[in-house]
N, C-alpha and C. Protein backbone atom coordinates (compact mmCIF):
# COMPACT_ATOMS: atom_id res chain seq x y z
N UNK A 1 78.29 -29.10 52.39
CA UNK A 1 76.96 -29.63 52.55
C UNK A 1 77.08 -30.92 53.36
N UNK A 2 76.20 -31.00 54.39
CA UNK A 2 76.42 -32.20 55.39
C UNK A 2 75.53 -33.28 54.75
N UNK A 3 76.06 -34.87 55.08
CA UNK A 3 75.27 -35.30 54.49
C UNK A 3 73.53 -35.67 54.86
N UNK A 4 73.35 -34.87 56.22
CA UNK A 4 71.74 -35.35 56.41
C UNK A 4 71.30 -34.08 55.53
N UNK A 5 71.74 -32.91 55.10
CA UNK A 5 71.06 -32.11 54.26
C UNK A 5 71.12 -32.50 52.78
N UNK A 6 72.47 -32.91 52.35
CA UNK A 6 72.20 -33.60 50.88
C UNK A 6 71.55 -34.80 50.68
N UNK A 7 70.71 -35.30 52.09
CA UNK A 7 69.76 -36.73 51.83
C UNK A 7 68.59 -35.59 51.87
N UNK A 8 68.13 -34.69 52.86
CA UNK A 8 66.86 -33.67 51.98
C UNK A 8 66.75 -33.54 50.66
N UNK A 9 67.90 -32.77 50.02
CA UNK A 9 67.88 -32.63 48.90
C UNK A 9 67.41 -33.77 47.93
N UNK A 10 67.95 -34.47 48.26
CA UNK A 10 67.84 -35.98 47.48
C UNK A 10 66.36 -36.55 47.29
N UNK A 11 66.14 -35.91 48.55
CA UNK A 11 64.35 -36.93 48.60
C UNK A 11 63.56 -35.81 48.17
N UNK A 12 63.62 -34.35 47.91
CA UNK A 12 63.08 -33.27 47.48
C UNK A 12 62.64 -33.80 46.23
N UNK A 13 64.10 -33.70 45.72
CA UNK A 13 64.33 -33.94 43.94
C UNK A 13 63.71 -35.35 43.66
N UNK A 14 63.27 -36.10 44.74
CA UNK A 14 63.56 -38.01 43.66
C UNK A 14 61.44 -37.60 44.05
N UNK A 15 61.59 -36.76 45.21
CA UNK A 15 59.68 -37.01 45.41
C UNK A 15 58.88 -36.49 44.33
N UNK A 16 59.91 -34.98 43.85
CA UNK A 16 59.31 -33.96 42.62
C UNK A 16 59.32 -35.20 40.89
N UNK A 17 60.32 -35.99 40.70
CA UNK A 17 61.06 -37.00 40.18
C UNK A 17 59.15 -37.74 39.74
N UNK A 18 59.09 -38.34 40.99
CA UNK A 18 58.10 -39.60 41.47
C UNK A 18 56.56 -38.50 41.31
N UNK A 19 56.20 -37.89 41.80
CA UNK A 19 55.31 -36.93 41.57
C UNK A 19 54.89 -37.03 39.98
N UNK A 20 56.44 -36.49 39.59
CA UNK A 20 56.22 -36.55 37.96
C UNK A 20 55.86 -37.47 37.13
N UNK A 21 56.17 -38.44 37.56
CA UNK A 21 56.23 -40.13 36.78
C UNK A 21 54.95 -40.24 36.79
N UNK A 22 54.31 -40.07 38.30
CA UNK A 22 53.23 -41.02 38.46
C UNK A 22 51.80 -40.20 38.16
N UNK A 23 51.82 -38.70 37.56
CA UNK A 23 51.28 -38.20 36.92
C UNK A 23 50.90 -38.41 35.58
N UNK A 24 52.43 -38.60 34.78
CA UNK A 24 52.03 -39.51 33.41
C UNK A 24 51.83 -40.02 33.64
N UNK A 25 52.43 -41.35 33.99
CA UNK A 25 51.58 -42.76 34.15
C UNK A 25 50.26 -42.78 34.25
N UNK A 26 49.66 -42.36 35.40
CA UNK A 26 48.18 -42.04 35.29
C UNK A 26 47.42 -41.31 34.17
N UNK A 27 47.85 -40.37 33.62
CA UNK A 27 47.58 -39.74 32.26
C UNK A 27 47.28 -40.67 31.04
N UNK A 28 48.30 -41.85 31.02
CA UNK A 28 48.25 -42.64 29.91
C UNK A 28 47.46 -43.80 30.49
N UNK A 29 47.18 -44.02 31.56
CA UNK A 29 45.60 -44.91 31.91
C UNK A 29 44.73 -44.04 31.66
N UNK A 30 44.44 -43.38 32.17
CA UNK A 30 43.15 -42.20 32.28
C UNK A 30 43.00 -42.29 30.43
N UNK A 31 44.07 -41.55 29.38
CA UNK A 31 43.18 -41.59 28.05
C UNK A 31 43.14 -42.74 27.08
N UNK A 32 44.04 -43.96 27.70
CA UNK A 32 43.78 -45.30 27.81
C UNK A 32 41.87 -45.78 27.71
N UNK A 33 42.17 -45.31 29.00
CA UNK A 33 40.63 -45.92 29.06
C UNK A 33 39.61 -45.06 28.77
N UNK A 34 39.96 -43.87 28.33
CA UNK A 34 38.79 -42.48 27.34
C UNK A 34 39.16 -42.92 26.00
N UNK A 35 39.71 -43.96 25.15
CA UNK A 35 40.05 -44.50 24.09
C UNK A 35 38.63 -45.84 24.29
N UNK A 36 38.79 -46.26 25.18
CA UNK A 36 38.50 -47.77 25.39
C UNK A 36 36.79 -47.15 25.45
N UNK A 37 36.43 -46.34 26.31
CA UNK A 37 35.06 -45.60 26.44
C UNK A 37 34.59 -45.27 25.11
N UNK A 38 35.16 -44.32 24.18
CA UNK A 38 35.09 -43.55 23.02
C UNK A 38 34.65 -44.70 22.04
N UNK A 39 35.53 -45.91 22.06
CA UNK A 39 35.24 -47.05 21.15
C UNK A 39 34.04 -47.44 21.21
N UNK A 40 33.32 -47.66 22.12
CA UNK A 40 32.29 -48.35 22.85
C UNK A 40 31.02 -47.53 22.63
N UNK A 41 31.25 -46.18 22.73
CA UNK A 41 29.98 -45.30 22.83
C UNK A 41 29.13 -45.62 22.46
N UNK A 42 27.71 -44.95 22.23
CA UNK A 42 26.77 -45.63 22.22
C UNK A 42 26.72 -44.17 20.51
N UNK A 43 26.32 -45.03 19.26
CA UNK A 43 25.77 -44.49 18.48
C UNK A 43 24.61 -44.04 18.02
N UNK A 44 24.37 -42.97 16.70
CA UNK A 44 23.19 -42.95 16.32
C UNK A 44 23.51 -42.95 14.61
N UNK A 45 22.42 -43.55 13.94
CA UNK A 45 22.28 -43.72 12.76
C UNK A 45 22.31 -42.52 11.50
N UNK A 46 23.17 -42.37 10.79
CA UNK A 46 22.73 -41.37 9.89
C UNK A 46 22.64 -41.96 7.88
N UNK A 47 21.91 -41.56 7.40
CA UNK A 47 21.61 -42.60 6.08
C UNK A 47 21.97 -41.03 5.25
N UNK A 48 22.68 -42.25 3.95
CA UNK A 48 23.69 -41.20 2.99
C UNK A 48 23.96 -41.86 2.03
N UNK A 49 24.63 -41.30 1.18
CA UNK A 49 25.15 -41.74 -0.07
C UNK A 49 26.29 -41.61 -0.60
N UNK A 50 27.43 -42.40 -1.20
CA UNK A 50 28.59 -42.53 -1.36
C UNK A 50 28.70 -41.36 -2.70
N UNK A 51 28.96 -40.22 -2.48
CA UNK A 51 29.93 -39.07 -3.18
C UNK A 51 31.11 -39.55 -4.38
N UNK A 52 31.91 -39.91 -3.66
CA UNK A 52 33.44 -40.12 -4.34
C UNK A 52 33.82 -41.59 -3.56
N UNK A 53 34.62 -42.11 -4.80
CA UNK A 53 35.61 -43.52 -4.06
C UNK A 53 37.26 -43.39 -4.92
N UNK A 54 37.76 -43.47 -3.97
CA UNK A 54 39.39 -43.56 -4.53
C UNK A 54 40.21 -44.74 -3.98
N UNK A 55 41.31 -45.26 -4.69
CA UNK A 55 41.69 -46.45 -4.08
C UNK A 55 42.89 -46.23 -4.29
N UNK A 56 43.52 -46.68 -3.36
CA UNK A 56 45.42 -46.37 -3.27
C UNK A 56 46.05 -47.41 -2.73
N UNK A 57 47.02 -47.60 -2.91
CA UNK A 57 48.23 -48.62 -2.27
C UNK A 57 48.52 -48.03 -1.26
N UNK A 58 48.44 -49.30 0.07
CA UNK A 58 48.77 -48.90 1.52
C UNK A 58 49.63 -49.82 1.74
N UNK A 59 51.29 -50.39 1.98
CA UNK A 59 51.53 -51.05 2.85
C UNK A 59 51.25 -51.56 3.95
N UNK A 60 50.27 -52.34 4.51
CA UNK A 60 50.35 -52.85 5.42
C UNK A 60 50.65 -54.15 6.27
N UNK A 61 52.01 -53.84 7.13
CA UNK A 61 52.26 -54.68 7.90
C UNK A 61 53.74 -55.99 6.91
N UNK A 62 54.09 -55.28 6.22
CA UNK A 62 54.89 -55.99 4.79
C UNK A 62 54.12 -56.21 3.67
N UNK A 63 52.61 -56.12 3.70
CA UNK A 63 52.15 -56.31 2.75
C UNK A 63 52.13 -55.43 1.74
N UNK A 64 52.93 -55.50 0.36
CA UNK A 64 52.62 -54.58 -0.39
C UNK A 64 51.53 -54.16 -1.40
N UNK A 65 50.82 -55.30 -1.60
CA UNK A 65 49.68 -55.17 -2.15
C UNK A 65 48.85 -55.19 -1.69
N UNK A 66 48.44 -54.40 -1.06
CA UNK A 66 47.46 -54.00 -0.16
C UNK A 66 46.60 -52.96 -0.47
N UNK A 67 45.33 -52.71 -0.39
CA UNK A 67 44.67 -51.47 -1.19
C UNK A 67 43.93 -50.46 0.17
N UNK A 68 43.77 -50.01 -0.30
CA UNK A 68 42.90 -48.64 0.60
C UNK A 68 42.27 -48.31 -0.06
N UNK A 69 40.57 -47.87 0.56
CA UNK A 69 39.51 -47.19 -0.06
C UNK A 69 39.54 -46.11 0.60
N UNK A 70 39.36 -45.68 -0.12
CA UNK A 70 38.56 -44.00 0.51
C UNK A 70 37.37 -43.40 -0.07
N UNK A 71 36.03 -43.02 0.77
CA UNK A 71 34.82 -43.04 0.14
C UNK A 71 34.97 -41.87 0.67
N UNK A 72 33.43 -40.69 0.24
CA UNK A 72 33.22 -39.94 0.92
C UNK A 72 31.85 -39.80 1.02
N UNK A 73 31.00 -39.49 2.26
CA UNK A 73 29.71 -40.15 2.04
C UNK A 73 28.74 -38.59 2.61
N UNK A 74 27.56 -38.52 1.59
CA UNK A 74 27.25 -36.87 1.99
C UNK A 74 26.13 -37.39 2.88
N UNK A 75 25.93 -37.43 3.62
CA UNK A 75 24.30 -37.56 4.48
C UNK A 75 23.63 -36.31 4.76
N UNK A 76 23.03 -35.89 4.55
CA UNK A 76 22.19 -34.98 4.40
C UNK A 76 22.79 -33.40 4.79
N UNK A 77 23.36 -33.20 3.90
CA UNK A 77 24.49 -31.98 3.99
C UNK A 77 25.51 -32.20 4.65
N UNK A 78 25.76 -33.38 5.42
CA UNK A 78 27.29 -33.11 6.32
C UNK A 78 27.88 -34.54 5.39
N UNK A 79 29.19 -33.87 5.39
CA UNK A 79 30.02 -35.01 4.79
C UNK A 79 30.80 -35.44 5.45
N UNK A 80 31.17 -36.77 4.92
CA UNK A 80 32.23 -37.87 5.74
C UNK A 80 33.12 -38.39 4.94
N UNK A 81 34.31 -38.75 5.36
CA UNK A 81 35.42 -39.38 4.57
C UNK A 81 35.82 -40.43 5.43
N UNK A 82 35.65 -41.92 4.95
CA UNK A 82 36.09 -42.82 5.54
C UNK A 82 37.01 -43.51 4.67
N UNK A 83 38.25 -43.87 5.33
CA UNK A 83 39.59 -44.67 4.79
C UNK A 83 39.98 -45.56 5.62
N UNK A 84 39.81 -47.25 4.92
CA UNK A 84 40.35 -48.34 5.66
C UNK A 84 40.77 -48.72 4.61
N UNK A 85 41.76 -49.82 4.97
CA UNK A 85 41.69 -51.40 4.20
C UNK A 85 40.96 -52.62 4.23
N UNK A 86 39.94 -52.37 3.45
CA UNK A 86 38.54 -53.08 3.84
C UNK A 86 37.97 -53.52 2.65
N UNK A 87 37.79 -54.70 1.98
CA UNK A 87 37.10 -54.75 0.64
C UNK A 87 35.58 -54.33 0.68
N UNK A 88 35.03 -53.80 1.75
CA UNK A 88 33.79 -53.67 2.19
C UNK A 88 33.23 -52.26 1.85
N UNK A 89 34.37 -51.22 1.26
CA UNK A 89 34.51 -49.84 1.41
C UNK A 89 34.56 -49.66 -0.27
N UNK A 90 34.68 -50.84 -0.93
CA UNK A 90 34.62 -50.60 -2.25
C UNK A 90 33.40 -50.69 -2.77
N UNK A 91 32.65 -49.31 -2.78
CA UNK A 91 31.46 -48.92 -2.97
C UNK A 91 31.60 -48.16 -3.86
N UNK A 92 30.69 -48.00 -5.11
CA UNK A 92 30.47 -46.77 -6.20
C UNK A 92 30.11 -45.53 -5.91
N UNK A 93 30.07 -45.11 -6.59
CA UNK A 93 29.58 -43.25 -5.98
C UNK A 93 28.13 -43.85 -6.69
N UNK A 94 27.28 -43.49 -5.78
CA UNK A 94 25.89 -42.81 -5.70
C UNK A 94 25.52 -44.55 -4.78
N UNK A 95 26.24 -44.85 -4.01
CA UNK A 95 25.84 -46.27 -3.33
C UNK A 95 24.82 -45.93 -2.14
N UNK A 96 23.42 -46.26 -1.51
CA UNK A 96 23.47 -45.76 -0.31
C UNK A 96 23.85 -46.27 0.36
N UNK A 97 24.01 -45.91 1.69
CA UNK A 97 24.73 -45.93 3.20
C UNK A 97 24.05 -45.73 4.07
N UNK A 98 24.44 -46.36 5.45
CA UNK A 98 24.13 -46.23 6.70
C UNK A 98 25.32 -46.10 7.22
N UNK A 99 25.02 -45.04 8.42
CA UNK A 99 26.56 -44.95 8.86
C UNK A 99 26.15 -44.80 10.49
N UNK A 100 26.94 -45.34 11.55
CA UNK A 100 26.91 -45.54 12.84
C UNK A 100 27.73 -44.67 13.60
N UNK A 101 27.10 -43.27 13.60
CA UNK A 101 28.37 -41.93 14.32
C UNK A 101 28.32 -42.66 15.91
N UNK A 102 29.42 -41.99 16.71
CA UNK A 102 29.87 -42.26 17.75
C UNK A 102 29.38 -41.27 18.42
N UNK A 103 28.64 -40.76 19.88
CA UNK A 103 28.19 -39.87 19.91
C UNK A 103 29.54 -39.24 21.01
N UNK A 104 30.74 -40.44 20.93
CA UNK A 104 31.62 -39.60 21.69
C UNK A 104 32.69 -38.69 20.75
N UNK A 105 32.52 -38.74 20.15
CA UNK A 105 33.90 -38.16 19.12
C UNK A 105 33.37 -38.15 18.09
N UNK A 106 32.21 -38.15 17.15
CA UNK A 106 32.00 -37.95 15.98
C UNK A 106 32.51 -38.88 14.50
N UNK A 107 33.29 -39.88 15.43
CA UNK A 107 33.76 -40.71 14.58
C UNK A 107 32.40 -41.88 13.79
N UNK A 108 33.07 -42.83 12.68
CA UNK A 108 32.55 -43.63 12.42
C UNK A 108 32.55 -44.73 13.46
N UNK A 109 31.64 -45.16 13.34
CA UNK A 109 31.68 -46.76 14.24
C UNK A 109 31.41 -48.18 13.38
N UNK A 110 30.47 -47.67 12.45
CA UNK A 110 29.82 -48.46 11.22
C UNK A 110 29.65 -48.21 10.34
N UNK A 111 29.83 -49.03 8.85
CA UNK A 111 29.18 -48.52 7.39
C UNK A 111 28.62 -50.22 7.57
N UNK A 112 26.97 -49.36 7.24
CA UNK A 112 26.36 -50.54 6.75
C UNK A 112 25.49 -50.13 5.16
N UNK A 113 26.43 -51.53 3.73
CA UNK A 113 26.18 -51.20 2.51
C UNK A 113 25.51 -51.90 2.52
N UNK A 114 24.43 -52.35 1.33
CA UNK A 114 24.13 -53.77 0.76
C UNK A 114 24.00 -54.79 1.24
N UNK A 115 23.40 -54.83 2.67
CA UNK A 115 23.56 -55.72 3.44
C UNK A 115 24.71 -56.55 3.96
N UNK A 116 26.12 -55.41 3.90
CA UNK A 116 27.15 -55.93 4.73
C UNK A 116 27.83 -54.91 5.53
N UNK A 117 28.16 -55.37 6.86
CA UNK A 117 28.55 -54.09 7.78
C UNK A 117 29.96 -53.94 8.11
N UNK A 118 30.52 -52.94 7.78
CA UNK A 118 32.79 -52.68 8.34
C UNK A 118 32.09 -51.90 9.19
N UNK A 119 33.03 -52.75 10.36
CA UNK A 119 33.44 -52.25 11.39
C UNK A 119 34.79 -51.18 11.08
N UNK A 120 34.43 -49.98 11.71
CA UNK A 120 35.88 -48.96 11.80
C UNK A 120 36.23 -48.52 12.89
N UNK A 121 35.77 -48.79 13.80
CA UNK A 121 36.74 -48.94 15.01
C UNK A 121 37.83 -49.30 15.56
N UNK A 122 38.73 -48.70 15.93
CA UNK A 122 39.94 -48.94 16.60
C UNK A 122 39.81 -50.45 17.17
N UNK A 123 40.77 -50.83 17.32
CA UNK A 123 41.11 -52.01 18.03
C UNK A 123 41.37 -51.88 19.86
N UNK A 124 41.52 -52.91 20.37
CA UNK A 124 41.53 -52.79 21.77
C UNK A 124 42.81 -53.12 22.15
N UNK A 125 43.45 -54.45 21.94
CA UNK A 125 44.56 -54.56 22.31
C UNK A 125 45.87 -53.49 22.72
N UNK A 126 45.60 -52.57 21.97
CA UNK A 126 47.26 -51.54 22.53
C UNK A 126 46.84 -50.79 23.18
N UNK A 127 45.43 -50.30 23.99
CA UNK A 127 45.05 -49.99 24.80
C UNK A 127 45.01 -50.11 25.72
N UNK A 128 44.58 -51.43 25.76
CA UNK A 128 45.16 -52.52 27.35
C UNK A 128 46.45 -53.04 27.70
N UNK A 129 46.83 -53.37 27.01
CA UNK A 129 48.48 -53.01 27.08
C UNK A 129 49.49 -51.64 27.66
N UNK A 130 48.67 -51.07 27.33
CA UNK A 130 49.18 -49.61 27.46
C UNK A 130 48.63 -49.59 29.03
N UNK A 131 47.38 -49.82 28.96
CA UNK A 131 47.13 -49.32 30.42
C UNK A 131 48.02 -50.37 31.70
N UNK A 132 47.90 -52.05 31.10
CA UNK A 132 48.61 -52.75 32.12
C UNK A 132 49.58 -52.58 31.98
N UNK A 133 50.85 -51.89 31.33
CA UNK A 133 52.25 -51.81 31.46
C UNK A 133 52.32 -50.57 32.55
N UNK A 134 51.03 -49.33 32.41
CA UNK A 134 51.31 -48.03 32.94
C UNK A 134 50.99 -48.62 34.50
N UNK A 135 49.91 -49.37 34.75
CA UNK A 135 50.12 -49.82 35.92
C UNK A 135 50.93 -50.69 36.75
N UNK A 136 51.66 -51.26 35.92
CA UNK A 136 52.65 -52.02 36.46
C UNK A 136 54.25 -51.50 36.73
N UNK A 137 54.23 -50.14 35.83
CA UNK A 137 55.36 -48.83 36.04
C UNK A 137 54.51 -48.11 37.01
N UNK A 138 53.62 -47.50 37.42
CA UNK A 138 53.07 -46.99 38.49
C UNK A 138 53.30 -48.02 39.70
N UNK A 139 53.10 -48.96 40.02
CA UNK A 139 53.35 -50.12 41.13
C UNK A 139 54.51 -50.02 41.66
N UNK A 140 55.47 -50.31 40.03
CA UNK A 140 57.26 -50.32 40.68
C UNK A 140 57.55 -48.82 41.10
N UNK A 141 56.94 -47.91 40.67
CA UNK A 141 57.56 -46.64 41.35
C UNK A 141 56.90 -46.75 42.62
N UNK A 142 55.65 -46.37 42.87
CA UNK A 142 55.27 -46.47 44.18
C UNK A 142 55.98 -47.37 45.13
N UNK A 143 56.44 -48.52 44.86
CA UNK A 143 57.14 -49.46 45.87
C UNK A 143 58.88 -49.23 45.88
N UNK A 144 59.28 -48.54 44.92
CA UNK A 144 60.52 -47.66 44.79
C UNK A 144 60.45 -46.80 45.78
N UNK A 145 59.88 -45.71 45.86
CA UNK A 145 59.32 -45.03 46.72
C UNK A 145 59.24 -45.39 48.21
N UNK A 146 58.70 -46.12 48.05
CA UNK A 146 58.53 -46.49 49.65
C UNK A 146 59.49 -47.16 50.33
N UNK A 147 60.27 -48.18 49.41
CA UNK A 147 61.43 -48.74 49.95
C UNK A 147 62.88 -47.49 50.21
N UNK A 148 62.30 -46.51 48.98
CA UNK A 148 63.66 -45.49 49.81
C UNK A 148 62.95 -44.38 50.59
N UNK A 149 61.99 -45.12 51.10
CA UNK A 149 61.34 -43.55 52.25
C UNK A 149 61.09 -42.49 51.68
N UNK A 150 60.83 -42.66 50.79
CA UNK A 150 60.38 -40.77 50.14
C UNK A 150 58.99 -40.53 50.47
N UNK A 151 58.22 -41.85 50.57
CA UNK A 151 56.30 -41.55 50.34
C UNK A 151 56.38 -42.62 51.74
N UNK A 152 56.08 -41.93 52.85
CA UNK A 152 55.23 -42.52 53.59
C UNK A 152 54.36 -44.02 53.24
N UNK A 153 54.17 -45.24 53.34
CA UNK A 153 53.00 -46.13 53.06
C UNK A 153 51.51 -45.34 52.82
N UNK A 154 51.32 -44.46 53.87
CA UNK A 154 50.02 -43.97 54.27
C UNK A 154 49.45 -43.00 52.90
N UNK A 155 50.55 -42.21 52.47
CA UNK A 155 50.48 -41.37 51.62
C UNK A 155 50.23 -42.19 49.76
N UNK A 156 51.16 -42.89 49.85
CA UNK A 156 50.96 -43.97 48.69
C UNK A 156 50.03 -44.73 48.56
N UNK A 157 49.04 -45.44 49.64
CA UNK A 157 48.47 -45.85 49.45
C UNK A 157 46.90 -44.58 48.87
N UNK A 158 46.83 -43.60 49.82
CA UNK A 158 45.99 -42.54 49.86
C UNK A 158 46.21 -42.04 48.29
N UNK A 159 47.24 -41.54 47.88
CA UNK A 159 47.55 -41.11 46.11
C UNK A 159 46.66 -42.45 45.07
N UNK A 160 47.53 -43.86 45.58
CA UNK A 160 46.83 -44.73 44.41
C UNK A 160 45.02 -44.40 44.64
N UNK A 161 44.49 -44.80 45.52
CA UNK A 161 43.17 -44.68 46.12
C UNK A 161 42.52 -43.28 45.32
N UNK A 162 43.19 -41.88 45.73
CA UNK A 162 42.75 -40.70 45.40
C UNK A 162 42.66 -40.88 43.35
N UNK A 163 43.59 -41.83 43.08
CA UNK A 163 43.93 -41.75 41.24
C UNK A 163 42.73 -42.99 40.58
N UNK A 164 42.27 -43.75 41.47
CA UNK A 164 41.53 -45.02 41.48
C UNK A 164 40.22 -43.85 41.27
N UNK A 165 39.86 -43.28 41.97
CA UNK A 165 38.48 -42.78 42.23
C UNK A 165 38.26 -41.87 41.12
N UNK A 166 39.53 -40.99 40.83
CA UNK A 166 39.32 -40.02 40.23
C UNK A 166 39.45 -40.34 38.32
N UNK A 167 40.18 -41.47 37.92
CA UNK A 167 40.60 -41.43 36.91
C UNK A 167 39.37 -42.10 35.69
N UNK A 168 38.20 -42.56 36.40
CA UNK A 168 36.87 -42.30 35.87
C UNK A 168 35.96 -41.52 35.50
N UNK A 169 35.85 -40.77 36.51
CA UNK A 169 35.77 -39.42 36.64
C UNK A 169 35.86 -38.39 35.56
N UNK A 170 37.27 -38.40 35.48
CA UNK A 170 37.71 -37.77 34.19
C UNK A 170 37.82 -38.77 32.92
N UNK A 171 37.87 -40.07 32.85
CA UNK A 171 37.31 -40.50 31.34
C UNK A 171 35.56 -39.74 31.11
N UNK A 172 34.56 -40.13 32.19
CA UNK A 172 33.63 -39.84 31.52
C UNK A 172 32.86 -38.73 31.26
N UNK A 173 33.84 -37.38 32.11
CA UNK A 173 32.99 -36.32 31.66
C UNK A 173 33.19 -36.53 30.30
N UNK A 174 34.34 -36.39 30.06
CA UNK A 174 34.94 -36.26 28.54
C UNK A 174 33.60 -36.95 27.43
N UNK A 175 32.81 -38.18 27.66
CA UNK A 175 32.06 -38.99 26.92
C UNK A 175 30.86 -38.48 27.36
């Protein structure tokens, strides 16, 4: 094998390589930010009444005394089971409820008891994190790339551009 054909080979395998990378990468922005959307959605109200409450020991974070509720709340034939660590969730059975569905995922967004409201929404931070590390591993490959000639400038720039446009796109059909 001569070596201008085992440098083909080379840039075959490292482009299929780079192709691959920068597919995940984009994958984990794209449901990055269908996480970050989903959180946000816009809810609607459903009013109910607390079923069952159970309480258990959760470690969290070293903490060993730590409690967990778990309610289950019937609103008008459909039932729900919500579990945090929340002193806010320590509700009796037959308590009423307001509850704040997500109209992207069906999740909770809100319990509002007795005039006090838990938030149950995910957090944001490892989201954004997630997405600025994936873009900052998408960057170094692309400029990997280009410094060993595998992607054209023209082409790299055209891919980020084509993943820019599109990776909205696909968060919000999804929502």
């Amino acid at each position: 094998m001569t070596v201008d054909r085992a440098t083909r080979v080379l840039r075959k395998v490292f482009f299929t390589a780079v192709a691959l990378v920068s597919l995940f990468l984009g994958g984990v922005v794209c449901l990055m930010c269908q996480v970050l959307a989903g959180r946000d959605a816009p809810t609607y109200r459903v009013e109910g009444h607390v079923t069952a409450h159970e309480r258990g020991a959760l470690p969290v974070g070293g903490n060993e005394d730590a409690v967990s509720h778990s309610i289950a709340v019937d609103a008008g034939g459909r039932q729900y089971r919500v579990t945090a660590v929340d002193s806010g969730l320590d509700l009796p059975p037959g308590q009423p409820v307001t509850l704040d569905v997500s109209t992207a995922d069906g999740g909770i967004a809100y319990l509002h008891a007795g005039g006090g409201v838990v938030d149950l929404r995910s957090g944001v931070v490892r989201p954004v994190l997630l997405i600025i590390a994936s873009l900052l591993a998408l960057g170094a490959v692309y400029f990997g790339a280009v410094r060993l000639n595998v992607y054209p400038p023209v082409a790299t720039w055209l891919a980020l551009t084509l993943g820019a446009m599109l990776a909205p796109v696909a968060v919000f059909v999804r929502v």
